[in-house]
N, C-alpha and C. Protein backbone atom coordinates (compact mmCIF):
# COMPACT_ATOMS: atom_id res chain seq x y z
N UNK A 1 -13.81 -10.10 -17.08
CA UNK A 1 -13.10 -8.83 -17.14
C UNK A 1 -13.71 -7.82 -16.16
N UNK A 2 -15.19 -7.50 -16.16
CA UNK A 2 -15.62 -6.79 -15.81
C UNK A 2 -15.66 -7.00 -13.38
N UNK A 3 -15.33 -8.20 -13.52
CA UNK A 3 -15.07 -8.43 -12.28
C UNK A 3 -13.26 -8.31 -11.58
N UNK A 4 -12.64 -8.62 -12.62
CA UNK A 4 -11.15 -8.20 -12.06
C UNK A 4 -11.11 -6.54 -12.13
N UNK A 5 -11.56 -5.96 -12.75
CA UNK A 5 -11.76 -4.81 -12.64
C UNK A 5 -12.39 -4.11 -11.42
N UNK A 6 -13.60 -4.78 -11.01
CA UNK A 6 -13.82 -4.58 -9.76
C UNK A 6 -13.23 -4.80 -8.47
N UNK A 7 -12.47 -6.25 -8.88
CA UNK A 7 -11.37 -6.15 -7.26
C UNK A 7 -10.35 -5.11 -7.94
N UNK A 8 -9.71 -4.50 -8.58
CA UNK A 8 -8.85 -3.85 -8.83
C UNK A 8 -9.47 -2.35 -7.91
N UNK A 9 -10.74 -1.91 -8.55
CA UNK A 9 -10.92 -0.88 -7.64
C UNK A 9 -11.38 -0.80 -5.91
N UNK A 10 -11.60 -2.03 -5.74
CA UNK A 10 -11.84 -2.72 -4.38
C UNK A 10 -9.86 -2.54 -3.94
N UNK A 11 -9.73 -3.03 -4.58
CA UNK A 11 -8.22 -3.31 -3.50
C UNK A 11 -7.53 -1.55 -3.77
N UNK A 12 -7.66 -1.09 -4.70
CA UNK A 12 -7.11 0.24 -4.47
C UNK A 12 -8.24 0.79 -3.32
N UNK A 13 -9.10 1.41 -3.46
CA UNK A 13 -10.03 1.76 -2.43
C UNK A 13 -9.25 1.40 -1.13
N UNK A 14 -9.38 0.08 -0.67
CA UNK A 14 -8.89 -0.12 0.43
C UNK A 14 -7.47 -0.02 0.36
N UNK A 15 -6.55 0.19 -0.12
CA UNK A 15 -5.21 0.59 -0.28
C UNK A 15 -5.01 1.84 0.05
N UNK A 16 -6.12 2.82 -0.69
CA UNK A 16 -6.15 4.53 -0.11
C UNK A 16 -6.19 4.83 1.20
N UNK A 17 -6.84 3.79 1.82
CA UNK A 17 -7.68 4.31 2.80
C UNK A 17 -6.88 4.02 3.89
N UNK A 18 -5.90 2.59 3.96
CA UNK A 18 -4.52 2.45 4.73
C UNK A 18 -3.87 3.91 4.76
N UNK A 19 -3.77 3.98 3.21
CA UNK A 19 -2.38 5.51 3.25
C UNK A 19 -3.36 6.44 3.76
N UNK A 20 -4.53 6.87 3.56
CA UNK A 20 -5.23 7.61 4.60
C UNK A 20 -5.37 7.69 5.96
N UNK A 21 -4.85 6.91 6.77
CA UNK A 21 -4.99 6.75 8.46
C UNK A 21 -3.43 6.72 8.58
N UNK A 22 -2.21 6.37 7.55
CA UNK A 22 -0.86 6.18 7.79
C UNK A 22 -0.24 8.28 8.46
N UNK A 23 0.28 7.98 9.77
CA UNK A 23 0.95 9.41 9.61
C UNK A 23 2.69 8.75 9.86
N UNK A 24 3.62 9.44 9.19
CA UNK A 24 4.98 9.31 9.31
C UNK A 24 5.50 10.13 9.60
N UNK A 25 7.17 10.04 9.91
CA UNK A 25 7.69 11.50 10.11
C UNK A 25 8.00 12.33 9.15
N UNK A 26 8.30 13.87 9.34
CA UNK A 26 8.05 14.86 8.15
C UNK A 26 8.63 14.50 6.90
N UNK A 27 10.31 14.08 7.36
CA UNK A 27 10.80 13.56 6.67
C UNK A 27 10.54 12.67 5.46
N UNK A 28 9.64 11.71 5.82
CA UNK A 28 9.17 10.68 5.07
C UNK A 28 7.32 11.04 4.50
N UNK A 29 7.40 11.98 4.69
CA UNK A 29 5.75 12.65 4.34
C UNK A 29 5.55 12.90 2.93
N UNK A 30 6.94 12.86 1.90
CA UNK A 30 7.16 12.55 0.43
C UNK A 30 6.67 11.94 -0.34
N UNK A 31 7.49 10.73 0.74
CA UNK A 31 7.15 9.30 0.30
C UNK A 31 5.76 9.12 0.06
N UNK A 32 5.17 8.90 0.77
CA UNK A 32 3.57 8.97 1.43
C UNK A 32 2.95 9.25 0.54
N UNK A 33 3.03 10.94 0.42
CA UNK A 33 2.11 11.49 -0.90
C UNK A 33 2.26 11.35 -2.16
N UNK A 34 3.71 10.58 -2.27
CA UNK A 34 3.50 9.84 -3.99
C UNK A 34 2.85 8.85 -3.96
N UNK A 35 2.56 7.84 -2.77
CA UNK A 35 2.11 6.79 -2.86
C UNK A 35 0.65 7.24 -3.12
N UNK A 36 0.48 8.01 -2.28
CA UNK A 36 -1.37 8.39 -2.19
C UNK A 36 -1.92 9.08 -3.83
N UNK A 37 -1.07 10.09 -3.99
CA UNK A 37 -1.45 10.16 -5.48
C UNK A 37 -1.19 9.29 -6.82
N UNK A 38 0.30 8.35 -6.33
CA UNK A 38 -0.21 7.91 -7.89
C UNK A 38 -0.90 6.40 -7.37
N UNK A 39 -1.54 5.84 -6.27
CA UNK A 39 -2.55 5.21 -6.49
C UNK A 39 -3.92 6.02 -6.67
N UNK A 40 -4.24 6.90 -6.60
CA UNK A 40 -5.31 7.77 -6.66
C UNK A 40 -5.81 7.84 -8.27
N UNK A 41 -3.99 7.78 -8.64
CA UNK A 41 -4.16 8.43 -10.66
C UNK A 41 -4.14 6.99 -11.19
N UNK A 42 -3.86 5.79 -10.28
CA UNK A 42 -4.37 4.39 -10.85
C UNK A 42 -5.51 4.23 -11.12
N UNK A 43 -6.19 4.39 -9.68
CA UNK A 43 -8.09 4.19 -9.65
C UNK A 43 -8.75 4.99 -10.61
N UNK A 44 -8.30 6.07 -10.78
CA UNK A 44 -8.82 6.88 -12.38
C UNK A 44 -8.63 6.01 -13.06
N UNK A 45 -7.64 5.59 -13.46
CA UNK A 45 -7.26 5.00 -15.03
C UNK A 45 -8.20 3.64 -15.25
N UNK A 46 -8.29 3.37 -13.86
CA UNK A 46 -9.07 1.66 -13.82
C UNK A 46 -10.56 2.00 -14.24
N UNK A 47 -11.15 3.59 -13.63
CA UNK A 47 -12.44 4.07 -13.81
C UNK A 47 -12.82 3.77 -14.90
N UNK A 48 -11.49 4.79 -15.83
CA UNK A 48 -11.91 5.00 -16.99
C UNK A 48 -11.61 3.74 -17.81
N UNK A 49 -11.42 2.22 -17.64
CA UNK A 49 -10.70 1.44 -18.39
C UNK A 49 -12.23 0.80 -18.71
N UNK A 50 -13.31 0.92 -17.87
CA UNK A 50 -14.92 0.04 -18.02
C UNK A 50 -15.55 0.72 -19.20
N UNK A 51 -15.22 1.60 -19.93
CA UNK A 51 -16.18 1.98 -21.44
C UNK A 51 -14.79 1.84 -22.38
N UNK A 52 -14.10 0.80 -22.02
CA UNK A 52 -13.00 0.89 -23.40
C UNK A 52 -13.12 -0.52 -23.67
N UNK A 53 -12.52 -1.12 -24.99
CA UNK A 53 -12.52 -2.07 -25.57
C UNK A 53 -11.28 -3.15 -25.12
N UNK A 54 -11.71 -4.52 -25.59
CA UNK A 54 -10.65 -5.48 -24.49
C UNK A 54 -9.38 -4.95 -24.62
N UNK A 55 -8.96 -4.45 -25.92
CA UNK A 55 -7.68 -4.16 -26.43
C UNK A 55 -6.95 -3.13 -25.56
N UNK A 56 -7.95 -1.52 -25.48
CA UNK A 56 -7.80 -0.68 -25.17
C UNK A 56 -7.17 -1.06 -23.21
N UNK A 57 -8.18 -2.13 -22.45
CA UNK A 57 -7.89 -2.19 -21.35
C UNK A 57 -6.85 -3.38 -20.91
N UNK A 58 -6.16 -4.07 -22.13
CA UNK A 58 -4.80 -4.56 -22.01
C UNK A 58 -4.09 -3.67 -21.92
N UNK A 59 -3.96 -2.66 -23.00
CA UNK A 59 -2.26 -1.21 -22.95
C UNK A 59 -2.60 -0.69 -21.88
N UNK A 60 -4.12 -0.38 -20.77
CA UNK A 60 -3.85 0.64 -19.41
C UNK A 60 -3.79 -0.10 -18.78
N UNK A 61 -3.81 -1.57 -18.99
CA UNK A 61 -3.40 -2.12 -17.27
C UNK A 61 -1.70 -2.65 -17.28
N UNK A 62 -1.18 -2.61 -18.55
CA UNK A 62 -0.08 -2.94 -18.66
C UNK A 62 0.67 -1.23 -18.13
N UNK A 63 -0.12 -0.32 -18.64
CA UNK A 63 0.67 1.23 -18.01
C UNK A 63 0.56 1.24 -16.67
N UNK A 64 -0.72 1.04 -15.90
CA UNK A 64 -1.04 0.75 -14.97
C UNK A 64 -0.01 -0.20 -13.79
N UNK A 65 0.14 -1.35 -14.29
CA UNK A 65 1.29 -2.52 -13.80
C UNK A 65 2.41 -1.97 -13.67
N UNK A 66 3.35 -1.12 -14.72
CA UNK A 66 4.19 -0.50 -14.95
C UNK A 66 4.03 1.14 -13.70
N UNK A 67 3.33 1.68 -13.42
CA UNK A 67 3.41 2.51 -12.56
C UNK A 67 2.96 1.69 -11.32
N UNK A 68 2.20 0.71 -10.99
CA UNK A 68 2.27 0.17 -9.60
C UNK A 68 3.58 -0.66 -9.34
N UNK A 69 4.55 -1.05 -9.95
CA UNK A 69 6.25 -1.71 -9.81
C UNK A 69 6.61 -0.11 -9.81
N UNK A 70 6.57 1.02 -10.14
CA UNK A 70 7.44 2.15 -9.18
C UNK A 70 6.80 2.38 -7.69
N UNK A 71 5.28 2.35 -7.79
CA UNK A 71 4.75 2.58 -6.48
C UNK A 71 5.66 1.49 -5.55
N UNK A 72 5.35 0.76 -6.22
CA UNK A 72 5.85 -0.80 -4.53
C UNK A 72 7.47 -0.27 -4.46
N UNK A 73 8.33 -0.17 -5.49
CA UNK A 73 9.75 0.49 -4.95
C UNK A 73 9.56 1.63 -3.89
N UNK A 74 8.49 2.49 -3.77
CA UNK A 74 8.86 3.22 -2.59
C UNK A 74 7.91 2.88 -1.73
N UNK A 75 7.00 2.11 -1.72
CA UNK A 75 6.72 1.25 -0.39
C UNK A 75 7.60 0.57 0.19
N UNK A 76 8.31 -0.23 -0.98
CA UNK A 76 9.32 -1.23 0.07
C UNK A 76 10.65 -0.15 0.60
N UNK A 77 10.55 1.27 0.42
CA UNK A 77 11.85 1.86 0.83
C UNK A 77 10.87 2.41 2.42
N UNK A 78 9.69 2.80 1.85
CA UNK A 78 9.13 3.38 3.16
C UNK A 78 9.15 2.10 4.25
N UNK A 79 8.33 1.11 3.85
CA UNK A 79 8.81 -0.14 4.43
C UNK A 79 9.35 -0.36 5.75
N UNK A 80 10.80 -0.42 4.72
CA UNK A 80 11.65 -0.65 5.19
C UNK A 80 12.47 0.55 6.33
N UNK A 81 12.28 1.75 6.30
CA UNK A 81 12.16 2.56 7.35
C UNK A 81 11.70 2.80 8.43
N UNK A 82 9.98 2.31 7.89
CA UNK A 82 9.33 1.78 9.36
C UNK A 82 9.14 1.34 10.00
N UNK A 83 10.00 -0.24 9.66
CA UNK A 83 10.66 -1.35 10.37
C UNK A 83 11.67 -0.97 11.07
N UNK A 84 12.47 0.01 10.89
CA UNK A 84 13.49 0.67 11.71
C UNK A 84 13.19 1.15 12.57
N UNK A 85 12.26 1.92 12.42
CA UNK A 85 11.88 3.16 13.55
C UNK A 85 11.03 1.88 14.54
N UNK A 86 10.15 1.05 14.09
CA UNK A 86 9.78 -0.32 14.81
C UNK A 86 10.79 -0.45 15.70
N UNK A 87 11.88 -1.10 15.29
CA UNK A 87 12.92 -1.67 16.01
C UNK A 87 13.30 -0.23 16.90
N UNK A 88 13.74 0.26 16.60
CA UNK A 88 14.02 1.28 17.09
C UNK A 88 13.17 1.30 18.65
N UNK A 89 12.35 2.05 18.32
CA UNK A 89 10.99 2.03 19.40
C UNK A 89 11.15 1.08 20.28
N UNK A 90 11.09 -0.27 19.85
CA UNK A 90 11.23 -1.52 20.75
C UNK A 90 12.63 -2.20 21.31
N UNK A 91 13.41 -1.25 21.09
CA UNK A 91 14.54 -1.34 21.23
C UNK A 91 14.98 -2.83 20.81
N UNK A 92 14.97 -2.82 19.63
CA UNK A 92 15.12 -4.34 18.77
C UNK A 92 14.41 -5.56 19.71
N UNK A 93 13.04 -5.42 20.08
CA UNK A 93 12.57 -6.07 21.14
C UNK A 93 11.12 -6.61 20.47
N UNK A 94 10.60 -6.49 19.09
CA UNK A 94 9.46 -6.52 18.49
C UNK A 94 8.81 -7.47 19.01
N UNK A 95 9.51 -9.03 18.61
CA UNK A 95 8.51 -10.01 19.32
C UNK A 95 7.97 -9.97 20.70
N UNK A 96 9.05 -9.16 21.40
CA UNK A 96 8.47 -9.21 23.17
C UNK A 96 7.37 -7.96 23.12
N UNK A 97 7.47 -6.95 22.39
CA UNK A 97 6.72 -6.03 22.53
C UNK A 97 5.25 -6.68 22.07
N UNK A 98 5.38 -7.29 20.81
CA UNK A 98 4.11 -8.14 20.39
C UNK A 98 3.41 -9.02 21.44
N UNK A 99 4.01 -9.39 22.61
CA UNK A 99 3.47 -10.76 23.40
C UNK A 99 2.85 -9.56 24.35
N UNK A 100 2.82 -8.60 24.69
CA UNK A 100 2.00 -8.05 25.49
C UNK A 100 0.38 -7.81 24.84
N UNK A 101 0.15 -7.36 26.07
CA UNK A 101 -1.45 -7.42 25.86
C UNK A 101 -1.58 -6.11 24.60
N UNK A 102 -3.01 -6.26 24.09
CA UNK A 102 -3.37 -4.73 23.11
C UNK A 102 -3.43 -3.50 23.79
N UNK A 103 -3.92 -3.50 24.75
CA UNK A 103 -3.61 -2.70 26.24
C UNK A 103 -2.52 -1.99 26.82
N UNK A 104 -1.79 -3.00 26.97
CA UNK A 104 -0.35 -2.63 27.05
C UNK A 104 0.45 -2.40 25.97
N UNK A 105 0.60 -2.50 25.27
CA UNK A 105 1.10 -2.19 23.75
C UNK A 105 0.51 -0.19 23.39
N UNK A 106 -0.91 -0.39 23.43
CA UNK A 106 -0.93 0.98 23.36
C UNK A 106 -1.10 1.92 24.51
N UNK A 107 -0.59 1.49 25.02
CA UNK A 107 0.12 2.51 26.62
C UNK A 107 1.36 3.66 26.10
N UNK A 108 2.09 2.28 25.27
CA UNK A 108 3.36 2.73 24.40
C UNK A 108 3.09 3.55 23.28
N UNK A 109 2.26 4.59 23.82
CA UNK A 109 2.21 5.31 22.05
C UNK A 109 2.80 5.50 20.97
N UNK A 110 4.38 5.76 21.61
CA UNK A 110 5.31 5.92 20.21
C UNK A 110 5.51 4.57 19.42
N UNK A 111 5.44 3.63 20.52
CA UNK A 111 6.01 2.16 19.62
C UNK A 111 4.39 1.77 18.96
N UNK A 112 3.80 1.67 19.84
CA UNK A 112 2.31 1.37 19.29
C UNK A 112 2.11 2.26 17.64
N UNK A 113 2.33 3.24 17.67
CA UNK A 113 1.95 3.80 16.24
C UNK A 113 3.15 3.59 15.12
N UNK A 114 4.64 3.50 15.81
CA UNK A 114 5.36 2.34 14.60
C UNK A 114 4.90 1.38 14.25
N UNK A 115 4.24 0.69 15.05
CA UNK A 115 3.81 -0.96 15.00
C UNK A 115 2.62 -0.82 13.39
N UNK A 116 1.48 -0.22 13.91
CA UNK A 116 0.41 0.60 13.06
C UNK A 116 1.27 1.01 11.79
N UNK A 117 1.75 1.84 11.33
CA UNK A 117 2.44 2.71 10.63
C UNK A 117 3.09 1.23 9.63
N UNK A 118 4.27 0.53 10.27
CA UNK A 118 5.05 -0.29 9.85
C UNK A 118 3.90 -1.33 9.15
N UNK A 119 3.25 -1.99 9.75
CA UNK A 119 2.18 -3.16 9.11
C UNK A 119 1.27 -2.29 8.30
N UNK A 120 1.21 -1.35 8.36
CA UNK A 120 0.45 -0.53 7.13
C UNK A 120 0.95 -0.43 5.75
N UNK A 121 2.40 -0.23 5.95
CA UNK A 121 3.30 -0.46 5.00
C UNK A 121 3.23 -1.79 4.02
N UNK A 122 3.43 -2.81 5.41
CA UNK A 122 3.18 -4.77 4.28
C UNK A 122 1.71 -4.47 3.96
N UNK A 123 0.88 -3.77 4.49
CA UNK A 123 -0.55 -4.29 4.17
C UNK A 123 -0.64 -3.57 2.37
N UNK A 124 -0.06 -2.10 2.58
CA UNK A 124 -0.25 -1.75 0.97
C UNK A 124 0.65 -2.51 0.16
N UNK A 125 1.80 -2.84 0.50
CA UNK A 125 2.88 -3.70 -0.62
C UNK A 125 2.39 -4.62 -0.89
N UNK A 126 1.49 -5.38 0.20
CA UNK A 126 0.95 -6.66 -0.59
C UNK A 126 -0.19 -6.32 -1.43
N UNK A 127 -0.96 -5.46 -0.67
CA UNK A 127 -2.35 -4.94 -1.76
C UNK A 127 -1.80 -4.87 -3.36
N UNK A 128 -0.42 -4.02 -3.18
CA UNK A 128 0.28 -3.77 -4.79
C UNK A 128 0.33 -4.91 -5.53
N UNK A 129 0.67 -6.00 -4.82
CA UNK A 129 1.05 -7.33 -5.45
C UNK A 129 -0.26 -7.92 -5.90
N UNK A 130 -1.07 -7.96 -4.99
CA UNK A 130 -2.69 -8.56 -5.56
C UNK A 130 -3.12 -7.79 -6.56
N UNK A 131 -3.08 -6.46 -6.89
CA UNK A 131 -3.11 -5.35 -8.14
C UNK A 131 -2.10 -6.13 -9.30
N UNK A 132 -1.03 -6.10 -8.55
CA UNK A 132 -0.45 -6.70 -10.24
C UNK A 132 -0.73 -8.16 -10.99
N UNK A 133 -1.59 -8.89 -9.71
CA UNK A 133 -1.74 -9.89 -10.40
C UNK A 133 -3.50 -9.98 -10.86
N UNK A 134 -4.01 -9.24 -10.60
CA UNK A 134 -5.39 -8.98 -11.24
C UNK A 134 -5.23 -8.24 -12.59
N UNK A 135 -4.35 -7.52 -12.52
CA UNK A 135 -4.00 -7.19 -14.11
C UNK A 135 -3.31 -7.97 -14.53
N UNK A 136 -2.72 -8.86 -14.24
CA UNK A 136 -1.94 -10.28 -15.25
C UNK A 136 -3.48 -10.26 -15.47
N UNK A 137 -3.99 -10.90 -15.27
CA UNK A 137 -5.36 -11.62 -15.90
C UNK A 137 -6.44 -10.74 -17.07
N UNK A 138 -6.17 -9.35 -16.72
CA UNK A 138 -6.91 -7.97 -17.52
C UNK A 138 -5.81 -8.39 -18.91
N UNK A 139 -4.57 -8.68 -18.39
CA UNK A 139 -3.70 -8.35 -19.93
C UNK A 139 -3.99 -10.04 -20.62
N UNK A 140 -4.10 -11.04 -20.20
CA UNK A 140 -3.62 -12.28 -21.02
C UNK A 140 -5.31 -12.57 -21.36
């Protein structure tokens, strides 16, 4: 127990710290800061879940699970926006833009920081998914 608990605050940690370097457009700067706070009000809850009893830290990781499936709905909407603005940028050209050098890629500032921005996006949705399945194991 006391070790799924620890990747739990390991993978949020590094989950913050993505949405910490992520900038988007104003528009989508909403999005963002729900993500950043209610993983923020997760890692509390996980804090506080190490002086409670097995019982007690089945019902917060099941509340917990239950607010990270709303978080990932607006990751996968942010997502999926920043895959647009991707395409966009690359003028639906991603894989060719990818075969250039790292060099050349960030020459392209605007596409270069979709690119950043967009894979920041899969990197927290999947982090969410490794969260929900470290709490499968906190709850059974």
């Amino acid at each position: 127990m006391e070790n799924a608990l620890e990747q739990l605050e390991m993978l949020l940690d590094d989950t913050l710290q993505i949405v910490d370097h992520m900038v988007v457009d104003r528009e989508y700067e909403d999005m963002l800061t729900s993500v950043k706070n209610g993983l923020f009000m997760q890692r509390q809850s996980v804090k506080e879940m190490r002086n409670t009893s097995r019982e007690e830290q089945q019902i917060a990781a099941n509340f917990i699970d239950e607010n990270l499936n709303k978080l990932n709905e607006i990751v996968q909407k942010l997502e999926s926006i920043l895959l647009d603005d991707y395409q966009s940028t690359t003028e639906h050209r991603i894989e060719q833009y990818e075969q250039l050098s790292l060099e050349n890629q960030m020459e392209q500032t605007e596409t270069y920081h979709d690119k950043i921005d967009y894979l920041s996006a899969v990197k927290i949705r999947e982090n969410i998914n490794r969260m929900t399945e470290v709490l499968l194991q906190i709850r059974s």
